[in-house]
Protein backbone atom coordinates (compact mmCIF):
# COMPACT_ATOMS: atom_id res chain seq x y z
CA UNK A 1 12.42 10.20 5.73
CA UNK A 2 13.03 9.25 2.35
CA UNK A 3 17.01 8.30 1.94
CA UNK A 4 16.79 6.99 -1.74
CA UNK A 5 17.89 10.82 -3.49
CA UNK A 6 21.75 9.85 -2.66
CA UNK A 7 20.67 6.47 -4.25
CA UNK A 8 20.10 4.83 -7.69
CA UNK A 9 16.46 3.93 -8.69
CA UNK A 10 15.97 0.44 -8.30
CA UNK A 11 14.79 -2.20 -10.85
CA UNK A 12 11.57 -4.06 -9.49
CA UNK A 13 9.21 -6.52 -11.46
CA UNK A 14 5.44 -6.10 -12.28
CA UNK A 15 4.94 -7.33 -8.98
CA UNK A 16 6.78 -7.14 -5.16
CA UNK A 17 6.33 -7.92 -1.48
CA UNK A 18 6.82 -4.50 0.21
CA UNK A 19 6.43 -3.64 3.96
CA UNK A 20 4.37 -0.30 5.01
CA UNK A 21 6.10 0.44 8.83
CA UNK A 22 3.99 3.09 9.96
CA UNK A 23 1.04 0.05 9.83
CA UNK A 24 3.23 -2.46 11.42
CA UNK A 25 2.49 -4.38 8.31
CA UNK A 26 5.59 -6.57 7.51
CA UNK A 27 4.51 -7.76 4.15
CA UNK A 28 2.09 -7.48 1.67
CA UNK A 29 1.98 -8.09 -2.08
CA UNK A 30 2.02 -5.06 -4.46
CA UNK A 31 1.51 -4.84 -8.43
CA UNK A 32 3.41 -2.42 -9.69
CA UNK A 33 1.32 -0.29 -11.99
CA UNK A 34 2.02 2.28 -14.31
CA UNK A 35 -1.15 3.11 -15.56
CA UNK A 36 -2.24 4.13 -12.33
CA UNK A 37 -1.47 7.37 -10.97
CA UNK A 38 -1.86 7.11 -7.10
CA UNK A 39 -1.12 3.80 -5.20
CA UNK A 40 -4.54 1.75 -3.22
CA UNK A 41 -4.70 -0.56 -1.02
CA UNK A 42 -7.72 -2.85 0.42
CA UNK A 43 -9.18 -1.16 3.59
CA UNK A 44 -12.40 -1.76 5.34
CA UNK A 45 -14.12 0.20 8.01
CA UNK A 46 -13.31 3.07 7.02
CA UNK A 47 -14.12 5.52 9.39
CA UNK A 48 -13.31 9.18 9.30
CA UNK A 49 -12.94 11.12 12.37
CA UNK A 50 -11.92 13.98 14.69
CA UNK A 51 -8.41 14.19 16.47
CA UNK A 52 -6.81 17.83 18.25
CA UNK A 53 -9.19 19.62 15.54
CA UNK A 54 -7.59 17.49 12.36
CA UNK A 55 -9.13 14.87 10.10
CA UNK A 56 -8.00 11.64 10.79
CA UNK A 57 -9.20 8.03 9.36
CA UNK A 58 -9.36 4.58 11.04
CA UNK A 59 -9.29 1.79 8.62
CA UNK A 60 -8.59 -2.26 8.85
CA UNK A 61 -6.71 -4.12 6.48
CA UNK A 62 -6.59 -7.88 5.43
CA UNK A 63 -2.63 -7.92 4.12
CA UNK A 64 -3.00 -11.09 2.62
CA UNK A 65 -5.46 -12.35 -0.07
CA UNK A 66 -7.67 -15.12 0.76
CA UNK A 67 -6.99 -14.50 4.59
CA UNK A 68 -9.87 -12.62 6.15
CA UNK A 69 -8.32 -14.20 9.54
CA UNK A 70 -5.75 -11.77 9.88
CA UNK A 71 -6.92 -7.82 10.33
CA UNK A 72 -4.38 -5.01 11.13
CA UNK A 73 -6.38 -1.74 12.48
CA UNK A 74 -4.73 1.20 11.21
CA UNK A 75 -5.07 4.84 12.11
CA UNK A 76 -4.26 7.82 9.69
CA UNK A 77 -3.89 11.20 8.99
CA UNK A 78 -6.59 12.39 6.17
CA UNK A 79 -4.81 14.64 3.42
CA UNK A 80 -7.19 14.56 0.60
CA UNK A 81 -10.57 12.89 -0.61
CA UNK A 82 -10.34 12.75 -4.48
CA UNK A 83 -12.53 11.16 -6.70
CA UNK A 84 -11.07 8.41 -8.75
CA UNK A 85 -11.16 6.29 -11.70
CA UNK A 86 -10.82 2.24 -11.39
CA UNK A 87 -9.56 -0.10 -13.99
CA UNK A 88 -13.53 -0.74 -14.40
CA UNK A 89 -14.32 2.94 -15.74
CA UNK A 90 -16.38 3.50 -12.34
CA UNK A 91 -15.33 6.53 -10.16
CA UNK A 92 -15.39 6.61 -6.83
CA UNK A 93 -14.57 9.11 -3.46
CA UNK A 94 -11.40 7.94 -1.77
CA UNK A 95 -10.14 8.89 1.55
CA UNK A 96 -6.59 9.75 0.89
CA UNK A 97 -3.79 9.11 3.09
CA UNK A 98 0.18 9.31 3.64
CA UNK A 99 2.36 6.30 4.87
CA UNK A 100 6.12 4.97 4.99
CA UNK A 101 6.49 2.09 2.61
CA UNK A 102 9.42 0.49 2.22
CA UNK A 103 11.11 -2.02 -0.23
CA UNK A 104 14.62 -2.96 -1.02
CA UNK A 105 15.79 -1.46 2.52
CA UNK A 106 14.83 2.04 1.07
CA UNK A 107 12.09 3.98 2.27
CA UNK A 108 10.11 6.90 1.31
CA UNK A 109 6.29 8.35 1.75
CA UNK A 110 4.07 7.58 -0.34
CA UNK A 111 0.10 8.72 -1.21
CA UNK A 112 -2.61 6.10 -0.45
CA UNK A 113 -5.97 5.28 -1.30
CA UNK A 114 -8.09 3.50 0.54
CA UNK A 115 -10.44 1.29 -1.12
CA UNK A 116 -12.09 -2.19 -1.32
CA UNK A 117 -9.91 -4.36 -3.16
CA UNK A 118 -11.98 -7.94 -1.61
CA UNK A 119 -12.04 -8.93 -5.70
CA UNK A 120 -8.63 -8.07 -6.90
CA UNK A 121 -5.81 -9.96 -6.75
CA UNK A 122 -3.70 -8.00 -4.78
CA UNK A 123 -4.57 -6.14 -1.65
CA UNK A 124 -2.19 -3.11 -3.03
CA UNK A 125 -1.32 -1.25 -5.83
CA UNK A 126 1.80 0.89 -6.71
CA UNK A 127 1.06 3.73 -8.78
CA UNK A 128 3.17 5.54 -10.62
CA UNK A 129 3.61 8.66 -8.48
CA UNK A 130 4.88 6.32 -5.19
CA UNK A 131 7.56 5.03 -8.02
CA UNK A 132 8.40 8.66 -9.49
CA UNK A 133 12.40 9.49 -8.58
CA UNK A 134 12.79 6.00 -6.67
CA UNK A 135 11.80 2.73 -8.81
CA UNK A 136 12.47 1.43 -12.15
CA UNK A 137 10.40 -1.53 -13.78
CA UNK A 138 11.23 -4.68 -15.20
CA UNK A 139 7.81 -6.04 -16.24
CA UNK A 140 9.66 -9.38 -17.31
CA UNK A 141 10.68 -10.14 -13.38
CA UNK A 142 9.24 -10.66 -9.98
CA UNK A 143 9.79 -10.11 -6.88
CA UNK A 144 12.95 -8.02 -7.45
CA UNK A 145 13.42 -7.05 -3.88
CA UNK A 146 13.34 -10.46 -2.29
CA UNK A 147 10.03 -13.12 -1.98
CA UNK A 148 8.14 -13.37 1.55
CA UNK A 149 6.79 -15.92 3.09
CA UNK A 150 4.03 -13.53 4.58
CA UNK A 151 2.03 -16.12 6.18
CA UNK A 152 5.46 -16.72 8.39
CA UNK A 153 5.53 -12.99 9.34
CA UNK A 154 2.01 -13.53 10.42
CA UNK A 155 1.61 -16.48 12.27
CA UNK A 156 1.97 -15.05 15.46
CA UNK A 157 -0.47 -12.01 14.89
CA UNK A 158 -2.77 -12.01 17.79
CA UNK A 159 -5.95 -12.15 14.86
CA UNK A 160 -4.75 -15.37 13.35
């Protein structure tokens, strides 16, 4: 899956609209942060469960802030719970998963954790390790890889 080694890294900004296919989520907004080591993004009911004898997690996501109108259930493979330290100092248990994302037309697989992010400004973060080998950053720019108008991609979601 991941056709960026033939490729140069690409320069993004401290923040970007990138697309995670394996979700059928077509947009949401990501800060790019390199003070973070794995990437998050805002899940709720999060439910772990049973599939064919492996550990699997259902989850729903808002994809854009302010917009509690629009849910996307998501289903997942569980690699790893790991505990984990937010910007706050608190740690926490996170359900780790493993998704697509893509930005720029390039896609690779990146680590998730899923977590409630109802107070932050972004729904998702990009940690460093998603960025490792693929992604250089500009913190001057934005939106590096091309501005969405999400709300467009979403208008015709059968939530909204």
């Amino acid at each position: 899956m991941d056709n960026t080694l033939k490729q140069p890294k690409f320069i993004i900004g401290w923040r970007e609209w990138i697309s995670l296919p394996d979700f059928h989520i077509p947009a949401i907004k990501a800060k790019i942060d390199t003070g973070a080591r794995t990437s998050a993004i805002h899940a709720f009911q999060i439910e772990p469960f049973e599939k064919a004898g492996e550990r699997y997690v259902r989850f729903c996501i808002h994809p854009l802030q302010g917009r509690d109108d629009i849910s996307i259930p998501c289903e997942a493979k569980l690699i790893d719970q790991r505990k984990v330290t937010n910007s706050g100092g608190t740690t926490q248990k996170r359900y780790v998963i493993s998704t697509t994302l893509e930005l720029a037309g390039r896609q690779w697989e990146i680590e998730l954790t899923l977590t409630n992010r109802d107070q932050m400004k972004f729904r998702m973060l990009l940690g460093r390790s998603a960025m490792r080998g693929h992604l250089i950053i500009d913190p001057q720019q934005s939106y590096q890889a091309g501005k969405m108008k999400a709300e467009t991609l979403y208008k015709d979601s059968d939530n909204s």
